[in-house]
Protein backbone atom coordinates (compact mmCIF):
# COMPACT_ATOMS: atom_id res chain seq x y z
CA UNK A 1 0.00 0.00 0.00
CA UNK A 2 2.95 2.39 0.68
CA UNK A 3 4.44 1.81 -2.65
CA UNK A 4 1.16 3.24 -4.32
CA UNK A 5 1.36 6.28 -2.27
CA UNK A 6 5.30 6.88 -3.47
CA UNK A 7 4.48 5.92 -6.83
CA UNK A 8 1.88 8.74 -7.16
CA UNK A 9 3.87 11.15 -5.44
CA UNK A 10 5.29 13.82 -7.59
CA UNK A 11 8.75 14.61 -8.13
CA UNK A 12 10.34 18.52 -8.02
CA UNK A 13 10.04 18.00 -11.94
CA UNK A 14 6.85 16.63 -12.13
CA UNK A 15 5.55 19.47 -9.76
CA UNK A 16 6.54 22.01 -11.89
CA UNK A 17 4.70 20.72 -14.77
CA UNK A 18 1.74 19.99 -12.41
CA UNK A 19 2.34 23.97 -11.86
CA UNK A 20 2.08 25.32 -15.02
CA UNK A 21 -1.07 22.84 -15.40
CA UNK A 22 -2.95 24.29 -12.48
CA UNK A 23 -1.97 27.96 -13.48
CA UNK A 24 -2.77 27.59 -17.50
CA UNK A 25 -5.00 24.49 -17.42
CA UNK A 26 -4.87 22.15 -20.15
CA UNK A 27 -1.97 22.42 -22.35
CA UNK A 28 0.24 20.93 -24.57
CA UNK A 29 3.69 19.79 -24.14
CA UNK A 30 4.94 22.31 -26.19
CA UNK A 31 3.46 25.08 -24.45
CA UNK A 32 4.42 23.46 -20.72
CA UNK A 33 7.98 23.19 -21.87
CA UNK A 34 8.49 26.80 -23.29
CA UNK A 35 6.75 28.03 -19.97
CA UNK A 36 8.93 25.99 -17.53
CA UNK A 37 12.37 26.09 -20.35
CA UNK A 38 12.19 29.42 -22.88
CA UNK A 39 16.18 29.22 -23.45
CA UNK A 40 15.47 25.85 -24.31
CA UNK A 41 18.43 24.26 -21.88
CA UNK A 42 16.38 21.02 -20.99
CA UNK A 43 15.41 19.47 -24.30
CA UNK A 44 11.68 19.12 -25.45
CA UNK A 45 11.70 15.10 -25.30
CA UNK A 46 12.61 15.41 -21.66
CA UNK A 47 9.58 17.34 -21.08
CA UNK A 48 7.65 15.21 -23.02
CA UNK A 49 8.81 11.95 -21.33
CA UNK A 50 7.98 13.43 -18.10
CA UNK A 51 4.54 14.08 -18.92
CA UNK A 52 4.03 10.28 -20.32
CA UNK A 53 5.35 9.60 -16.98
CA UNK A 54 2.86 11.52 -15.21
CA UNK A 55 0.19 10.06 -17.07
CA UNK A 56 1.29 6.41 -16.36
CA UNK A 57 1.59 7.43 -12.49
CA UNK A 58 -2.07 8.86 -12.62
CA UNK A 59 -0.66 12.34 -11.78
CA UNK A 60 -2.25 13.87 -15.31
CA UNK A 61 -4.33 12.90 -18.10
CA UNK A 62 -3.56 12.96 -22.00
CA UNK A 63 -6.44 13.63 -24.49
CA UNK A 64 -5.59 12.06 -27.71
CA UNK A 65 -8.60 13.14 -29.43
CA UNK A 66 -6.98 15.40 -31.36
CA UNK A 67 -3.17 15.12 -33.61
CA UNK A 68 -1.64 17.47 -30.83
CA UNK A 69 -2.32 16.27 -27.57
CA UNK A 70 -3.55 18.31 -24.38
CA UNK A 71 -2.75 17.33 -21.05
CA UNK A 72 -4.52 18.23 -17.77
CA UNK A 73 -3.75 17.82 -13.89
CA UNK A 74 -5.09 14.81 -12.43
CA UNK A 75 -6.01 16.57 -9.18
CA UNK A 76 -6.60 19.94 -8.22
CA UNK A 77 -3.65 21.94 -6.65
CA UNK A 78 -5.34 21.84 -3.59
CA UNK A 79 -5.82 18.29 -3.35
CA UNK A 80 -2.50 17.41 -3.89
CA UNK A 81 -1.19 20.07 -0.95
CA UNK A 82 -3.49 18.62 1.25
CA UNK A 83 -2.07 14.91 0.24
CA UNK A 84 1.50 16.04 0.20
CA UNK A 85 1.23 17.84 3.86
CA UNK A 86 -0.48 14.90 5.10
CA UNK A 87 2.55 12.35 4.17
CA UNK A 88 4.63 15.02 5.31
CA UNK A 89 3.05 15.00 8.89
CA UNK A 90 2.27 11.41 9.12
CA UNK A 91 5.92 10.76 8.17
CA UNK A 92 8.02 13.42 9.53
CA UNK A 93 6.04 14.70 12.51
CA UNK A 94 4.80 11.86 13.75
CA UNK A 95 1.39 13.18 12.92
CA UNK A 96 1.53 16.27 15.07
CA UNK A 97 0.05 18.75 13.80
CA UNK A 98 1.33 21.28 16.44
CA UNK A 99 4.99 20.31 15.64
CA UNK A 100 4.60 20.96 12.07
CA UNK A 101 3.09 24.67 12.48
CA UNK A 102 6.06 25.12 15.22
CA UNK A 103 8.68 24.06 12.64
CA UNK A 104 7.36 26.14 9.83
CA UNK A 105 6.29 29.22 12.45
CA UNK A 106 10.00 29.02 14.05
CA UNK A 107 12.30 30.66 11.21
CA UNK A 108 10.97 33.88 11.55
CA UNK A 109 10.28 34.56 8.07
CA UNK A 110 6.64 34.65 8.19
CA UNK A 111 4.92 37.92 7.23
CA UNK A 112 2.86 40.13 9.07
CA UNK A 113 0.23 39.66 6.25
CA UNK A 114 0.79 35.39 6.74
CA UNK A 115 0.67 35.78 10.78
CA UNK A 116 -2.98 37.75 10.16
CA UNK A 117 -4.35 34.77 7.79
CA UNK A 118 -3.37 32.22 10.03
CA UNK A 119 -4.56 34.18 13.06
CA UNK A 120 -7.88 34.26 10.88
CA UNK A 121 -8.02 30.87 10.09
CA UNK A 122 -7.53 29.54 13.76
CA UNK A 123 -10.28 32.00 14.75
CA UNK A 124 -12.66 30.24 12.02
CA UNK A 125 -11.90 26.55 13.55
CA UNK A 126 -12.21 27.78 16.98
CA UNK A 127 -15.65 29.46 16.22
CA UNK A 128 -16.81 25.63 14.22
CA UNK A 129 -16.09 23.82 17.48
C-alpha cells in the first residue's frame, strides 16, 4: 500500500509541470515546456517523457482526441497540498500537527500579512467547534 502512495507522489520535476497545469489548465507539451524552459536548456523530449510519466503514475491525463495532444492535472492543486502535507506530517512529525506549524512558524520569516491569515483561520476553527 505504501508503494502506491510513493508511486503517485510527484517529483520537483513533475511538480513544476503539475504547476504550469494548475496555473494555465490544459496544455500541450509544447506550451508546458516553453513556460517551464524558454532558453530551451532542458530538451523538449525530456519534457515530453515526463509528462508520459505523469500520465502512467495517474498524476495527469492525456487527451488524444486530437493530432496534438492536451494534457490536464489529475487533481486539483489543492488536493494534492493537502495529500502532500499529510505524508509530510504522518511521516516526519509523527502526525503532530502542532509540531509541524512550530517548525514552519520558528524561522521567523513569516509575514505580518501570513501571521494575520493564520490568526484568521484559527479563529474560524475555533468558532466551528
Amino acid at each position: 500500500m505504501k508503494k502506491e502512495s510513493n508511486k503517485k507522489r510527484p517529483t520537483e520535476a513533475e511538480l513544476n509541470i503539475l504547476g504550469v497545469l494548475w496555473e494555465r489548465g490544459p496544455s500541450t507539451v509544447r506550451e508546458v515546456h516553453e513556460v517551464l524552459h524558454p532558453s530551451e536548456e532542458v530538451g523538449y523530449t525530456t519534457t515530453l517523457k515526463l509528462m508520459q510519466i505523469m500520465v502512467d503514475k495517474s498524476l495527469a491525463f492525456r487527451d488524444t482526441s486530437n493530432r496534438t495532444h492536451i494534457y490536464t492535472a489529475a487533481l486539483k492543486e489543492t488536493q494534492n497540498q493537502k495529500r502532500m502535507v499529510a505524508d509530510l506530517l504522518k511521516g516526519a512529525f509523527r502526525g503532530s500537527k502542532s509540531k509541524l506549524v512550530m517548525q514552519i512558524l520558528g524561522d521567523n520569516k513569516t509575514s505580518r500579512e501570513e501571521l494575520d491569515q493564520i490568526k484568521a483561520l484559527i479563529k474560524k476553527i475555533e468558532n466551528k467547534q
